[in-house]
C-alpha atoms as a PDB file:
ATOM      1  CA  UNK A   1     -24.413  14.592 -22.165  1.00  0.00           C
ATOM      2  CA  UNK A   2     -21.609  11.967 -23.013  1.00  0.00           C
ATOM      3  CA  UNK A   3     -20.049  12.293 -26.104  1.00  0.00           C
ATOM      4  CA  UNK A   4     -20.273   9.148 -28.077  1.00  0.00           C
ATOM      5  CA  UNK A   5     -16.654   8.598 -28.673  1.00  0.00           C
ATOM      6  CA  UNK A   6     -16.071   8.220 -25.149  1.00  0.00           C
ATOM      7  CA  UNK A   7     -18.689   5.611 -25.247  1.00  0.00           C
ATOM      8  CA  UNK A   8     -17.273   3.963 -27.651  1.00  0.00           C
ATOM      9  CA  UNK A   9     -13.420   3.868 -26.610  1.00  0.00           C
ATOM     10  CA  UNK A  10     -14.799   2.693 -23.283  1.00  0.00           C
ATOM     11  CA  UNK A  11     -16.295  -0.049 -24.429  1.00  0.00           C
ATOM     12  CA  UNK A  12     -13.267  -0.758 -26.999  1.00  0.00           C
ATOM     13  CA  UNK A  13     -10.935  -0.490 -23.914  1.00  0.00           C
ATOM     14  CA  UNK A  14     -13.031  -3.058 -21.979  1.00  0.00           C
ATOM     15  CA  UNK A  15     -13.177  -5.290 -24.942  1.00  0.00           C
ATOM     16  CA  UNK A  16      -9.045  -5.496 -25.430  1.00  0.00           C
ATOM     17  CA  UNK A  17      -8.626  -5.593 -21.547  1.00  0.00           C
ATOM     18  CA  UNK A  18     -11.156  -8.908 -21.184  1.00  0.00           C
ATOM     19  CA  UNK A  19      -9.349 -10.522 -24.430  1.00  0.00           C
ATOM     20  CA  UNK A  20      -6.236  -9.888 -23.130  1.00  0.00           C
ATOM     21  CA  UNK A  21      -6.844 -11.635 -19.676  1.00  0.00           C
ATOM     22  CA  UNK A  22      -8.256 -14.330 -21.591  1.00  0.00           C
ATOM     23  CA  UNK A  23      -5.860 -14.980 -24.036  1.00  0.00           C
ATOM     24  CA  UNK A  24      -3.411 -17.638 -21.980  1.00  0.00           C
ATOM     25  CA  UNK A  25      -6.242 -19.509 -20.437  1.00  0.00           C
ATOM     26  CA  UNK A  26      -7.097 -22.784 -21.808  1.00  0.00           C
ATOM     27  CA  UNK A  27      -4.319 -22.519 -24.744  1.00  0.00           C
ATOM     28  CA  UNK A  28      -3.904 -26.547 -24.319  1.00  0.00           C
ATOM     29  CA  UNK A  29      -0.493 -28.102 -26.413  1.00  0.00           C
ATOM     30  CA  UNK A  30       1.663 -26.237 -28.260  1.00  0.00           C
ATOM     31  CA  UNK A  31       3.195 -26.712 -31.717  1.00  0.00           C
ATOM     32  CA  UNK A  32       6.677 -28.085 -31.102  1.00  0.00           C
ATOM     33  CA  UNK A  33       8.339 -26.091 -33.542  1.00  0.00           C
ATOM     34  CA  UNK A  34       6.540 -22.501 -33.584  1.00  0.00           C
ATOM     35  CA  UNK A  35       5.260 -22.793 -29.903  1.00  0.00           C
ATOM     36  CA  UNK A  36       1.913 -21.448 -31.073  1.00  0.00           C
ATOM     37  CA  UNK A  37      -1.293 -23.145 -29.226  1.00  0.00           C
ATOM     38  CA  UNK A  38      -3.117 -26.204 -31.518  1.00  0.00           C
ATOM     39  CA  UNK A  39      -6.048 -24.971 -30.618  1.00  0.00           C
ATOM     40  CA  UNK A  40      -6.769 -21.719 -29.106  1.00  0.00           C
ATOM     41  CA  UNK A  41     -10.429 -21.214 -29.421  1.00  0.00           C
ATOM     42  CA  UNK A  42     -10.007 -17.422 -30.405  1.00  0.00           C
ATOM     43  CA  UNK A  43     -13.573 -17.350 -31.489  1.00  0.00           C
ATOM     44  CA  UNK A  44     -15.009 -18.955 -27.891  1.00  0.00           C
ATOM     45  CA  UNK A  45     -12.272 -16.459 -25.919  1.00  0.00           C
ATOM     46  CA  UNK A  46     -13.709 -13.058 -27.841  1.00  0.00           C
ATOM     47  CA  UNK A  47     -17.143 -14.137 -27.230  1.00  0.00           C
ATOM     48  CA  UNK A  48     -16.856 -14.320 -23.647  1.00  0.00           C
ATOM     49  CA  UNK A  49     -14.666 -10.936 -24.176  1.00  0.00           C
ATOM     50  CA  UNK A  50     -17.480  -9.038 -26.068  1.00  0.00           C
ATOM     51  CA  UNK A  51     -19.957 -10.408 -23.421  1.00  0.00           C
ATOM     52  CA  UNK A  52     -17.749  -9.043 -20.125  1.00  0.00           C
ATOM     53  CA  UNK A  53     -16.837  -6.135 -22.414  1.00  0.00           C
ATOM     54  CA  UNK A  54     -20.449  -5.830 -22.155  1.00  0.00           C
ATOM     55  CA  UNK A  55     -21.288  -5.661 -18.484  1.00  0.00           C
ATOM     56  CA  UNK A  56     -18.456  -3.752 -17.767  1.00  0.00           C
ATOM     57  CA  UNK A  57     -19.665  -0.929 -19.803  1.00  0.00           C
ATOM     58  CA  UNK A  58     -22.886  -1.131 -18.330  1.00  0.00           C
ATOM     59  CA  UNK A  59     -21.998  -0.672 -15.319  1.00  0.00           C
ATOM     60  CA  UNK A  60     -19.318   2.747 -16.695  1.00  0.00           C
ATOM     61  CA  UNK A  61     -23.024   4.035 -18.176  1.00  0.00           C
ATOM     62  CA  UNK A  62     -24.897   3.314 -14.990  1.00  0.00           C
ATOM     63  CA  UNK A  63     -22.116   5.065 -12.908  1.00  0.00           C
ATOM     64  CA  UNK A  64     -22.196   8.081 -15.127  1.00  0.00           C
ATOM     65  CA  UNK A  65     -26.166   7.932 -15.324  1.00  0.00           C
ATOM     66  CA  UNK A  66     -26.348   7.937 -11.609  1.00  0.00           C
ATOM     67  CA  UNK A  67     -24.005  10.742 -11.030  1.00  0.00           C
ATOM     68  CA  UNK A  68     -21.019   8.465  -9.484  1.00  0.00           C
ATOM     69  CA  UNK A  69     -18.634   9.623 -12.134  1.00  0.00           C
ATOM     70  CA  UNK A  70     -18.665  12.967 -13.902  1.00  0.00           C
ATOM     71  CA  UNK A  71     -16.653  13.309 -16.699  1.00  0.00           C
ATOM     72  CA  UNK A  72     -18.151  16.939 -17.404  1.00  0.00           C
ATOM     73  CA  UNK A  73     -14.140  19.083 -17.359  1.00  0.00           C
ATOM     74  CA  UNK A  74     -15.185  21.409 -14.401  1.00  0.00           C
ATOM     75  CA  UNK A  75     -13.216  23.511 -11.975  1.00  0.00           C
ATOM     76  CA  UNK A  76     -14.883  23.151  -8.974  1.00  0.00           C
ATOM     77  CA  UNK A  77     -14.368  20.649  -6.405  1.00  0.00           C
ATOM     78  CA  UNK A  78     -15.930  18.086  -7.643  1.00  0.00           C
ATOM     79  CA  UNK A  79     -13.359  18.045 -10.368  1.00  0.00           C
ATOM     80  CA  UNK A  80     -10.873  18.032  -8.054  1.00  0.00           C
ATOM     81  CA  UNK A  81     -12.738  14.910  -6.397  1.00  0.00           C
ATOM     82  CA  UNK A  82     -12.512  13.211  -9.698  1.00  0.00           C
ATOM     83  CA  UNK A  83      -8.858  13.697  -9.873  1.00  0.00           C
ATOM     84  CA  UNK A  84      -7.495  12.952  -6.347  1.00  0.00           C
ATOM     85  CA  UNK A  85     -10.425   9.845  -6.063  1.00  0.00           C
ATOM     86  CA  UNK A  86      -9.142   8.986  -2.278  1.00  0.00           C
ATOM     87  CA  UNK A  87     -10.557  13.148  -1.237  1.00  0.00           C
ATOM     88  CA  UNK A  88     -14.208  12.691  -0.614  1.00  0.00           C
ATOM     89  CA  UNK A  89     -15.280  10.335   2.328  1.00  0.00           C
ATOM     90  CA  UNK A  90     -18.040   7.983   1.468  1.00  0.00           C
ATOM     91  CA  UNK A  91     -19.563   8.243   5.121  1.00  0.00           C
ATOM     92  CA  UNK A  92     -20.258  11.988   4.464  1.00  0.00           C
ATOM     93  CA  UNK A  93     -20.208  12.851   1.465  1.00  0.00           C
ATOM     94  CA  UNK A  94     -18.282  16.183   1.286  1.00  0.00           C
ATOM     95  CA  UNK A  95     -14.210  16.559  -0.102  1.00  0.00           C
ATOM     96  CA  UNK A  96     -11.458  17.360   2.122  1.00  0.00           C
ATOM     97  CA  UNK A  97     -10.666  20.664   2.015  1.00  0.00           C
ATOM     98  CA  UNK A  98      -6.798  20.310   2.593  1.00  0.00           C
ATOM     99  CA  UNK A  99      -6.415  17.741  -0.099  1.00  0.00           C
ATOM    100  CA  UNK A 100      -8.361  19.879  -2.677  1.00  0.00           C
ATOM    101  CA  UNK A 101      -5.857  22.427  -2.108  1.00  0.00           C
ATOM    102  CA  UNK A 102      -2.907  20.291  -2.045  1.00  0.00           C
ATOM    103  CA  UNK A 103      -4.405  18.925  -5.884  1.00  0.00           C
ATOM    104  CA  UNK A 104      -4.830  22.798  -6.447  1.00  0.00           C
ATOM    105  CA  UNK A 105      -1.387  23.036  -5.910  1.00  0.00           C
ATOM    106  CA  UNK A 106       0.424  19.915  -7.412  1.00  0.00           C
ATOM    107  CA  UNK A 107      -1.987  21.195 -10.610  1.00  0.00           C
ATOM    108  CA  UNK A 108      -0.122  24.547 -10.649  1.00  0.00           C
ATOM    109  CA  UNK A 109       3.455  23.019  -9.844  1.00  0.00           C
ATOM    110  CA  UNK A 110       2.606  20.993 -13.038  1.00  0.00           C
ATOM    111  CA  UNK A 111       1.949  23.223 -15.118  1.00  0.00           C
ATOM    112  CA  UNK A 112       4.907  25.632 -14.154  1.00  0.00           C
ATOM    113  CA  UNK A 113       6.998  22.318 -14.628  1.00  0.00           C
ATOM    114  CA  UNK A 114       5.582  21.885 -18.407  1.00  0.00           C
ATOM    115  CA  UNK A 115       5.473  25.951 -19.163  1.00  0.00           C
ATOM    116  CA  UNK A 116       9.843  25.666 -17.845  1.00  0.00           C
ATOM    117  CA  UNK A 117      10.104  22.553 -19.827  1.00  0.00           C
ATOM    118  CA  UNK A 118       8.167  24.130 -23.229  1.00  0.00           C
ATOM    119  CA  UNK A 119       9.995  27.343 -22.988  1.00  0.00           C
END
């Protein structure tokens, strides 16, 4: 099961991301002396953002309801999979062996790198 929060930030990310690309379209003149738009239809442009905000999280749900993306913290090689996306081959299905143990590895250089740096 999901947790909520990550439900919720995903959507929230979406949200920011569509205003964002939205934000310099359509700004029309600017105010001569602050160089702020006259009329930037804010309301209109975080509409349209709550609306692709929208569809974009459906489709994160459907992807994690269908098993596409599993954001269950395993350590088997699916997890691996997760975190090196370009392992598995669509055609078949099944990870690459040598690149799960090359993640394997970069995972443990990392953390010797962090454990050197904390210490």
């Amino acid at each position: 099961m999901i947790h909520g929060a990550v439900l919720i930030s995903a959507f929230v990310i979406f949200w920011f991301l569509a205003l964002f690309c939205l934000l310099p379209i359509g700004i029309g003149h600017a105010d001569p002396q602050t160089g702020a738009p006259l009329k930037p239809h804010l309301l209109r442009k975080a509409g349209i953002a709550t609306a692709a905000a929208m569809v974009l999280w459906v489709i994160f749900y459907a992807l994690i309801l269908f098993h596409v993306v599993n954001l269950e913290a395993r350590d088997d090689e699916s997890h691996h999979f997760l975190t090196w996306g370009l392992v598995k081959t669509l055609s078949t299905g099944t990870p690459n062996s040598a690149a799960i143990r090359k993640a394997r590895s970069s995972e443990g250089a990392c953390r010797s790198v962090s454990s050197a740096l904390i210490a």
